[in-house]
Protein backbone atom coordinates (compact mmCIF):
# COMPACT_ATOMS: atom_id res chain seq x y z
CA UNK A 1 -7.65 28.86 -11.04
CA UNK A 2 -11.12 30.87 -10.50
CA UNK A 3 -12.57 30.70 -7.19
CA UNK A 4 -11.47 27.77 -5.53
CA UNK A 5 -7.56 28.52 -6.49
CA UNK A 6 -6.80 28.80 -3.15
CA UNK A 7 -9.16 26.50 -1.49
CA UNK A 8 -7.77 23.65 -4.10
CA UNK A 9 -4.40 24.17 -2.83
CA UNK A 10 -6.03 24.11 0.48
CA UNK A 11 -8.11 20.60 0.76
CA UNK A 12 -4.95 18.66 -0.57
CA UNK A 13 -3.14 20.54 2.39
CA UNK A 14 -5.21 20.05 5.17
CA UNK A 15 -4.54 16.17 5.71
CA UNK A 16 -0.81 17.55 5.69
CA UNK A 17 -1.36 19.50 8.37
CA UNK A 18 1.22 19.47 11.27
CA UNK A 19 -0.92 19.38 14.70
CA UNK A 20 2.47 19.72 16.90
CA UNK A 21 3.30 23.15 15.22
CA UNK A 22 1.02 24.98 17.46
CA UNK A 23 -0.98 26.49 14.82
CA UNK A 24 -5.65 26.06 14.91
CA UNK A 25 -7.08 26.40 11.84
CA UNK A 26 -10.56 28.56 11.99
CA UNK A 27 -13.25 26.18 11.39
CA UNK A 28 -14.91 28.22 8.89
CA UNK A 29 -12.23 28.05 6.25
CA UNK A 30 -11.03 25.22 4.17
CA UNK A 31 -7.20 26.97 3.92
CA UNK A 32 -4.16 25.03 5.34
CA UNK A 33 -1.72 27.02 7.36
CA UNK A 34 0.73 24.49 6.85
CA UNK A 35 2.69 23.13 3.54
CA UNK A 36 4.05 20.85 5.30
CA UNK A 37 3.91 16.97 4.43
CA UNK A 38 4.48 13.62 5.26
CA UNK A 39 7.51 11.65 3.53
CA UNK A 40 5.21 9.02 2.41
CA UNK A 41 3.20 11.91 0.42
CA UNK A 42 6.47 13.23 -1.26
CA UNK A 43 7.32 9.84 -2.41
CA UNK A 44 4.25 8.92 -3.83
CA UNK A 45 3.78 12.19 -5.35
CA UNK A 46 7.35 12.32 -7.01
CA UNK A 47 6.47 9.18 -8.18
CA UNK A 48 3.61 10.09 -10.33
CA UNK A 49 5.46 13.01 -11.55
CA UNK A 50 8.62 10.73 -12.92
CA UNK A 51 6.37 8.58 -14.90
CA UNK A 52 7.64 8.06 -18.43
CA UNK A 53 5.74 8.45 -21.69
CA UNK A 54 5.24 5.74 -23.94
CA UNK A 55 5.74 5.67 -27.74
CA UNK A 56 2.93 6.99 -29.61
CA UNK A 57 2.32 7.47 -33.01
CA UNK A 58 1.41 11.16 -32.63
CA UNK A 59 5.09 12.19 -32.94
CA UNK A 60 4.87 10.52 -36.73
CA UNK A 61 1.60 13.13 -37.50
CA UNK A 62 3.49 16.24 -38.84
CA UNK A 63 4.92 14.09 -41.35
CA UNK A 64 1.50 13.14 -43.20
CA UNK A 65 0.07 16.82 -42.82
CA UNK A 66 -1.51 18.34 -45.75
CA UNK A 67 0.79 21.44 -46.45
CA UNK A 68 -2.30 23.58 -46.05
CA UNK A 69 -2.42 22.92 -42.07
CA UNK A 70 1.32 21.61 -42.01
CA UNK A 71 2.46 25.15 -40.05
CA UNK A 72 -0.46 25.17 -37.92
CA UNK A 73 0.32 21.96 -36.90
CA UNK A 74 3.77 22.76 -35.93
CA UNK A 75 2.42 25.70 -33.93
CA UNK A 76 -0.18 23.64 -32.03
CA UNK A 77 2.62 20.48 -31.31
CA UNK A 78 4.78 24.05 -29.95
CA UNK A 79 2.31 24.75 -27.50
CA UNK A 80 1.31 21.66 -26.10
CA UNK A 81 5.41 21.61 -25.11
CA UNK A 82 4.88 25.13 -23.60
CA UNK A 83 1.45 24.04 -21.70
CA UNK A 84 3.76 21.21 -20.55
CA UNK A 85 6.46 23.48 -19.51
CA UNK A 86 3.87 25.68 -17.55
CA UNK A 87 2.65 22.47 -15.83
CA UNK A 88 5.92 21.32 -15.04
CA UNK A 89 7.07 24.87 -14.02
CA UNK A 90 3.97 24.67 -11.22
CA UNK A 91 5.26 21.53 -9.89
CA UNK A 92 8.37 22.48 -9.15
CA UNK A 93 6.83 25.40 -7.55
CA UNK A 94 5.33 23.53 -5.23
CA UNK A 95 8.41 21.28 -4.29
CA UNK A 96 9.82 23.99 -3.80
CA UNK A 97 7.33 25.56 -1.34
CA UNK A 98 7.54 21.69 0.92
CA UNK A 99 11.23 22.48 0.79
CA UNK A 100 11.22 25.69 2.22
CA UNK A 101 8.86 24.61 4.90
CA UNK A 102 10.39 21.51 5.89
CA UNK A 103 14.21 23.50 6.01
CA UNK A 104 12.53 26.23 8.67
CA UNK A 105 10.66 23.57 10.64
CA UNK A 106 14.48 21.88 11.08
CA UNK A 107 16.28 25.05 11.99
CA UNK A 108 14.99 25.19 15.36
CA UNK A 109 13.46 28.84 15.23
CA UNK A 110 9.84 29.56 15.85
CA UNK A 111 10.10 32.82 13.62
CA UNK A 112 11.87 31.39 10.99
CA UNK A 113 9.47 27.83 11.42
CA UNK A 114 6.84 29.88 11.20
CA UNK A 115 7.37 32.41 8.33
CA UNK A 116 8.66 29.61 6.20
CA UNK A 117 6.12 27.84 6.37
CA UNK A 118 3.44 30.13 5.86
CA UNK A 119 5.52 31.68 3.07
CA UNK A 120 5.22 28.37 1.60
CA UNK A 121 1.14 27.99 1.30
CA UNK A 122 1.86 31.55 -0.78
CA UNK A 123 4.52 29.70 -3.34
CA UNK A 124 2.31 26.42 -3.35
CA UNK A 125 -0.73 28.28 -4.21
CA UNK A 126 1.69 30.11 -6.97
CA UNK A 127 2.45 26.62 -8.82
CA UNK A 128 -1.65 25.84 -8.51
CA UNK A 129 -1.95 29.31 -10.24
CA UNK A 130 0.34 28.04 -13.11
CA UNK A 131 -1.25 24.70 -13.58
CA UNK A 132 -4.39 27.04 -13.90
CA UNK A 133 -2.93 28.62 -16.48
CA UNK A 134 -1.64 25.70 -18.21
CA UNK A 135 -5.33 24.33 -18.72
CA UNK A 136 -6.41 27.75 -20.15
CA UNK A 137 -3.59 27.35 -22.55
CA UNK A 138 -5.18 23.88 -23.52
CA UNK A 139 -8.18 25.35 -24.15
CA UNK A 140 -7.24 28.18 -26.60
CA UNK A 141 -5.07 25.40 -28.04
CA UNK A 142 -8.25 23.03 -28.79
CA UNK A 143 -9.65 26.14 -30.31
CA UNK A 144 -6.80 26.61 -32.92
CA UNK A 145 -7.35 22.86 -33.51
CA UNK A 146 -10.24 24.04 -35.24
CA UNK A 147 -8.79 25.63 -37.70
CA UNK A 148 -6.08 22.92 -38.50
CA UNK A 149 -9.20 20.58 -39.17
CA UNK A 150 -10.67 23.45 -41.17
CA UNK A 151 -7.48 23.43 -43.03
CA UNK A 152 -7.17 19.96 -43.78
CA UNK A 153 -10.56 19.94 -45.33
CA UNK A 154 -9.92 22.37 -47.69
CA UNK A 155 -6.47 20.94 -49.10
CA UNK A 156 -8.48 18.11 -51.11
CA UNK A 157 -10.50 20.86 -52.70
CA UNK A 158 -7.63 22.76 -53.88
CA UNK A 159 -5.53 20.17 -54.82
CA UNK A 160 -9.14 18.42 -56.83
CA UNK A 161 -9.02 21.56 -58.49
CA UNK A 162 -5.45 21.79 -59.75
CA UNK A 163 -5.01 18.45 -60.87
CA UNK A 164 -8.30 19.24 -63.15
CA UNK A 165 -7.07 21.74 -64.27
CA UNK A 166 -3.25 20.15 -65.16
CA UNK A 167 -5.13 17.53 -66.63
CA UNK A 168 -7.31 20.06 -69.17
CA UNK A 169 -3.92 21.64 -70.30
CA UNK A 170 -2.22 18.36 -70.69
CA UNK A 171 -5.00 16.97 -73.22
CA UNK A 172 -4.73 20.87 -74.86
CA UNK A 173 -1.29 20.00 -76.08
CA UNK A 174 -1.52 16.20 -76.73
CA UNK A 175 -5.15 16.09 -77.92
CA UNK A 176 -6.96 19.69 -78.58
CA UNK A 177 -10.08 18.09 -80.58
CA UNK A 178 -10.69 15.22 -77.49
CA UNK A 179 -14.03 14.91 -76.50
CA UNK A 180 -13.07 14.33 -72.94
CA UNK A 181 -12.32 18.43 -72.89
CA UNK A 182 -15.55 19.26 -72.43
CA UNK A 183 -16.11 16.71 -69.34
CA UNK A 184 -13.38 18.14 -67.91
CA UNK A 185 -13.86 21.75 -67.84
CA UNK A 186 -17.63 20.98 -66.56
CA UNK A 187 -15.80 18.99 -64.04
CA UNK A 188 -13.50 22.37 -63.36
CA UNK A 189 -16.41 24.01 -63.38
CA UNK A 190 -17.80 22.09 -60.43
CA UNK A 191 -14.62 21.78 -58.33
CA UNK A 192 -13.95 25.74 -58.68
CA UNK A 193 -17.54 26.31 -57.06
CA UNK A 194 -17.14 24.11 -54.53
CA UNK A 195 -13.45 25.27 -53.64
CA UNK A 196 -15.09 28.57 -53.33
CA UNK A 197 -17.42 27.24 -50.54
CA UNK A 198 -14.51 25.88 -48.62
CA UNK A 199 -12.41 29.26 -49.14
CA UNK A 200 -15.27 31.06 -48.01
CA UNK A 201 -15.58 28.65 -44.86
CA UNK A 202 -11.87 28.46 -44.59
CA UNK A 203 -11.52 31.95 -44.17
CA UNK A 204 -14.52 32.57 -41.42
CA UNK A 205 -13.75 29.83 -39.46
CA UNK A 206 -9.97 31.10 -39.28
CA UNK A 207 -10.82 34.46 -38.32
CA UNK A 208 -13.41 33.67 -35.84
CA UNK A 209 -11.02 31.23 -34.07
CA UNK A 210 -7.95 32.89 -34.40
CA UNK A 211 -9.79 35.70 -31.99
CA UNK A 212 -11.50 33.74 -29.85
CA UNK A 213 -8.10 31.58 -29.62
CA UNK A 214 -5.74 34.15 -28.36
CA UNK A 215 -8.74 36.50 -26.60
CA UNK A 216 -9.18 33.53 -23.76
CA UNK A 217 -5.22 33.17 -23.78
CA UNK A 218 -5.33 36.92 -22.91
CA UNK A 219 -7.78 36.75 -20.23
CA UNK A 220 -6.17 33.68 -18.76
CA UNK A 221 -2.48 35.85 -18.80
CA UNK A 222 -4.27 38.59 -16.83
CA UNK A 223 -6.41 36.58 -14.55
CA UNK A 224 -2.56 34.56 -13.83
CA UNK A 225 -0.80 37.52 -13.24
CA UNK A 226 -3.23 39.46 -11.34
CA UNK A 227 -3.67 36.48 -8.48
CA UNK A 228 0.25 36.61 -9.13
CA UNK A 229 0.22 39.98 -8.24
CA UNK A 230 -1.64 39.27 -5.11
CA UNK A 231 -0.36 36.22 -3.57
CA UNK A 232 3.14 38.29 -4.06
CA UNK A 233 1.69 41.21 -1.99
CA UNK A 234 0.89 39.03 0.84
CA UNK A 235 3.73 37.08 1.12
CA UNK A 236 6.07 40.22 1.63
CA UNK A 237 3.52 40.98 4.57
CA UNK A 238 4.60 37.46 6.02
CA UNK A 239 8.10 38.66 5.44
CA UNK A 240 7.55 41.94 6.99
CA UNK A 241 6.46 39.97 10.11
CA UNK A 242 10.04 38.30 10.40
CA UNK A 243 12.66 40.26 12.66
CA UNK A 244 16.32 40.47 10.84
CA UNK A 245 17.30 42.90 13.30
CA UNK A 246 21.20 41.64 13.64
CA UNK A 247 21.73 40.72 17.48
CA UNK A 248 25.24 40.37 19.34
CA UNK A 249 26.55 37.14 20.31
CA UNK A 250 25.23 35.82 23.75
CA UNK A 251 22.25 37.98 23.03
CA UNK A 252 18.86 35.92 22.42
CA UNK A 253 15.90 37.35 20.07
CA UNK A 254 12.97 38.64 20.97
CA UNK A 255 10.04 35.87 21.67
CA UNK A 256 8.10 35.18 18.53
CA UNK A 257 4.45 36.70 19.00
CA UNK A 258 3.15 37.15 15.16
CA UNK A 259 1.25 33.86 14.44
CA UNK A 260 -1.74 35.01 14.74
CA UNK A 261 -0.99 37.74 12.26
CA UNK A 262 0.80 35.58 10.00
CA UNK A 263 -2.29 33.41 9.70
CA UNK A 264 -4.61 36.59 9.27
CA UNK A 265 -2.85 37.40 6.00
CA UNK A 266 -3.00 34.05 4.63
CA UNK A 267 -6.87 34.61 5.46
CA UNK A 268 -7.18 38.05 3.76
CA UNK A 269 -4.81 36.30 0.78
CA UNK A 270 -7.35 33.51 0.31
CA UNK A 271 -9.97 36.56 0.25
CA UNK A 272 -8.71 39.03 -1.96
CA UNK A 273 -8.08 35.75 -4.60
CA UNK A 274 -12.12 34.39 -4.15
CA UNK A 275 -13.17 38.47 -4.45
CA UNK A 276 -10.60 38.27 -7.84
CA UNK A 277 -12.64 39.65 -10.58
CA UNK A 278 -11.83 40.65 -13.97
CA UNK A 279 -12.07 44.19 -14.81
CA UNK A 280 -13.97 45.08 -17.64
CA UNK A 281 -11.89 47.17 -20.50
CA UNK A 282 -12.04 49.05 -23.33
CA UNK A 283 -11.01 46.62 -25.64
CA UNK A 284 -14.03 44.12 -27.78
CA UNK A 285 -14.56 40.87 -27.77
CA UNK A 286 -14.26 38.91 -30.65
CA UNK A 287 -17.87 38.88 -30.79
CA UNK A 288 -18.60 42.48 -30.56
CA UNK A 289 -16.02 43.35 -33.44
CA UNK A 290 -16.64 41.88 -36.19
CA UNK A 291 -15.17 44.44 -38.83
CA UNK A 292 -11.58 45.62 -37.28
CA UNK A 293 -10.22 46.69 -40.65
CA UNK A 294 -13.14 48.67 -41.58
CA UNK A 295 -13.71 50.29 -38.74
CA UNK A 296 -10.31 51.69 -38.06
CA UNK A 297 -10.17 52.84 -41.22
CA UNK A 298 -13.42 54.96 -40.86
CA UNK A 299 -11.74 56.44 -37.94
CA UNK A 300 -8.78 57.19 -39.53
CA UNK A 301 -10.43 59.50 -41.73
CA UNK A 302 -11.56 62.96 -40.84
CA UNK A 303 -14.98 63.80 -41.28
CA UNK A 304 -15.56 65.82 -44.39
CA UNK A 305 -13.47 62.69 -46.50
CA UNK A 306 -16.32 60.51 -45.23
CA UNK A 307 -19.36 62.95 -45.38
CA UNK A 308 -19.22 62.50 -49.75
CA UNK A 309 -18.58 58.87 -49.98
CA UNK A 310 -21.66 58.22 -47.81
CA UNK A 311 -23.77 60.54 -50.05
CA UNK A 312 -22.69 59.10 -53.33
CA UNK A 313 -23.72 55.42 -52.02
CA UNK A 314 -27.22 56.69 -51.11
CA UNK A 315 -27.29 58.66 -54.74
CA UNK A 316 -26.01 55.24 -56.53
CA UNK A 317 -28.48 52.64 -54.29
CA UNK A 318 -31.60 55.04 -55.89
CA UNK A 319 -30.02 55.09 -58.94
């Protein structure tokens, strides 16, 4: 999640928002410093997440696939079950981040209440992260769907073309002098040319969106980790703020005085994620590089093996 990653964990939050915990929220920010929730939320919320799935004749697909886009049908059904997984995964995140909350607010210590709960905003915004990233999987998958479409467009051609071409060879060996021979080979003729079109397309379209696929599946791994990276950071600072200094019996703790803080680094969390920005590296876009192969292997060779081959193109082209 780009910009608002934090700020969408936030506005679901804010309703949530326990006003007997002694916490203010500043009025010029949109984060919750709660995760804390209402019952009636959690029901209706684990409700919509224990909704079942009708049957649907989607399953029954891979079984009518051409064989030309059969495997990259198989791959795409694969990662709509790992997008799934990723969405699921950021649920339970977030459960898990109420839980937490709600067990410190019951145990009866401010430092604990407190920590816990702020500790929680950090893993709630963590499963937001990973529904994030579940959506950018989505979209590199719709991308590979292009290809599969590609694919199935090009099995008629091929198999056109072959069952010509069984039919030419049949009539060669049953009847060599039919006059139907010539049809069909002008037929052949016509189906090998336009195979060759959808080859040609075939191939293009695969390479193009086999880079562009997996490039914004990259970017969306790095853009996940990195806010990974940083809600992590902070929430050791919230831990840092928590006294585990072991006390004798009889003894009490110190009085909790970190709030403040604690809220301060949810603040600077929610602005090192909205200042998130990816770095630029060394590596092309799919757009920029349209040659790989070629180019590496140019580099691969020193320069006086590729000094002569130039030359004897520009001596050949006159020619």
């Amino acid at each position: 999640m780009s910009r608002s990653s934090v700020d969408g964990s936030i506005q679901h939050l804010i309703p949530l928002y326990r006003p007997d915990s002694g916490l203010t929220i500043s009025s010029y920010r949109n984060r919750a410093l709660s995760i804390r929730s209402h019952k009636s939320n959690k029901a209706s919320g684990s409700g919509a997440s224990n909704t079942k799935r009708g049957f649907s004749f989607n399953s029954l697909r891979g079984t009518v696939q051409p064989e030309l886009s059969r495997k990259l049908f198989r791959l795409i059904k694969s990662e709509n079950n790992l997008i799934g997984a990723h969405e699921t995964a950021g649920r339970e995140r977030v459960t898990i981040a109420t839980q937490l909350s709600e067990w410190g607010e019951q145990t009866g210590d401010d430092s604990i209440s407190d920590i816990s709960d702020k500790v929680g905003v950090v893993l709630s915004e963590m499963g937001e992260q990973e529904d994030t990233y579940a959506h950018a999987l989505d979209d590199s998958r719709a991308i590979l769907k292009t290809i599969r479409n590609t694919e199935k467009s090009v099995q008629p051609s091929r198999d056109g073309k072959v069952k010509i071409a069984d039919e030419i060879q049949r009539l060669k060996m049953k009847e060599p002098e039919s006059a139907k021979l010539v049809v069909l080979e002008q037929e052949l003729v016509r189906a090998e040319a336009e195979n060759l079109v959808a080859e040609a397309q075939l191939s293009n379209i695969t390479r193009q969106k086999l880079k562009e696929a997996y490039a914004a599946e990259f970017t969306a791994t790095i853009e996940r980790a990195e806010k990974q990276i940083i809600l992590a950071k902070h929430g050791r600072r919230l831990l840092d703020l928590l006294d585990d200094t072991p006390v004798i019996p009889g003894d009490s703790r110190p009085v909790y005085e970190h709030s403040a803080q604690a809220r301060q680094i949810l603040n600077d969390c929610e602005d090192d994620l909205k200042d998130w920005q990816p770095e630029a590296d060394a590596y092309k876009t799919p757009q920029e590089s349209r040659s790989p192969s070629i180019k590496g292997k140019e580099k691969e060779l020193p320069f006086e093996e590729t000094a002569p081959v130039q030359t004897e193109t520009k001596s050949e082209a006159v020619a």
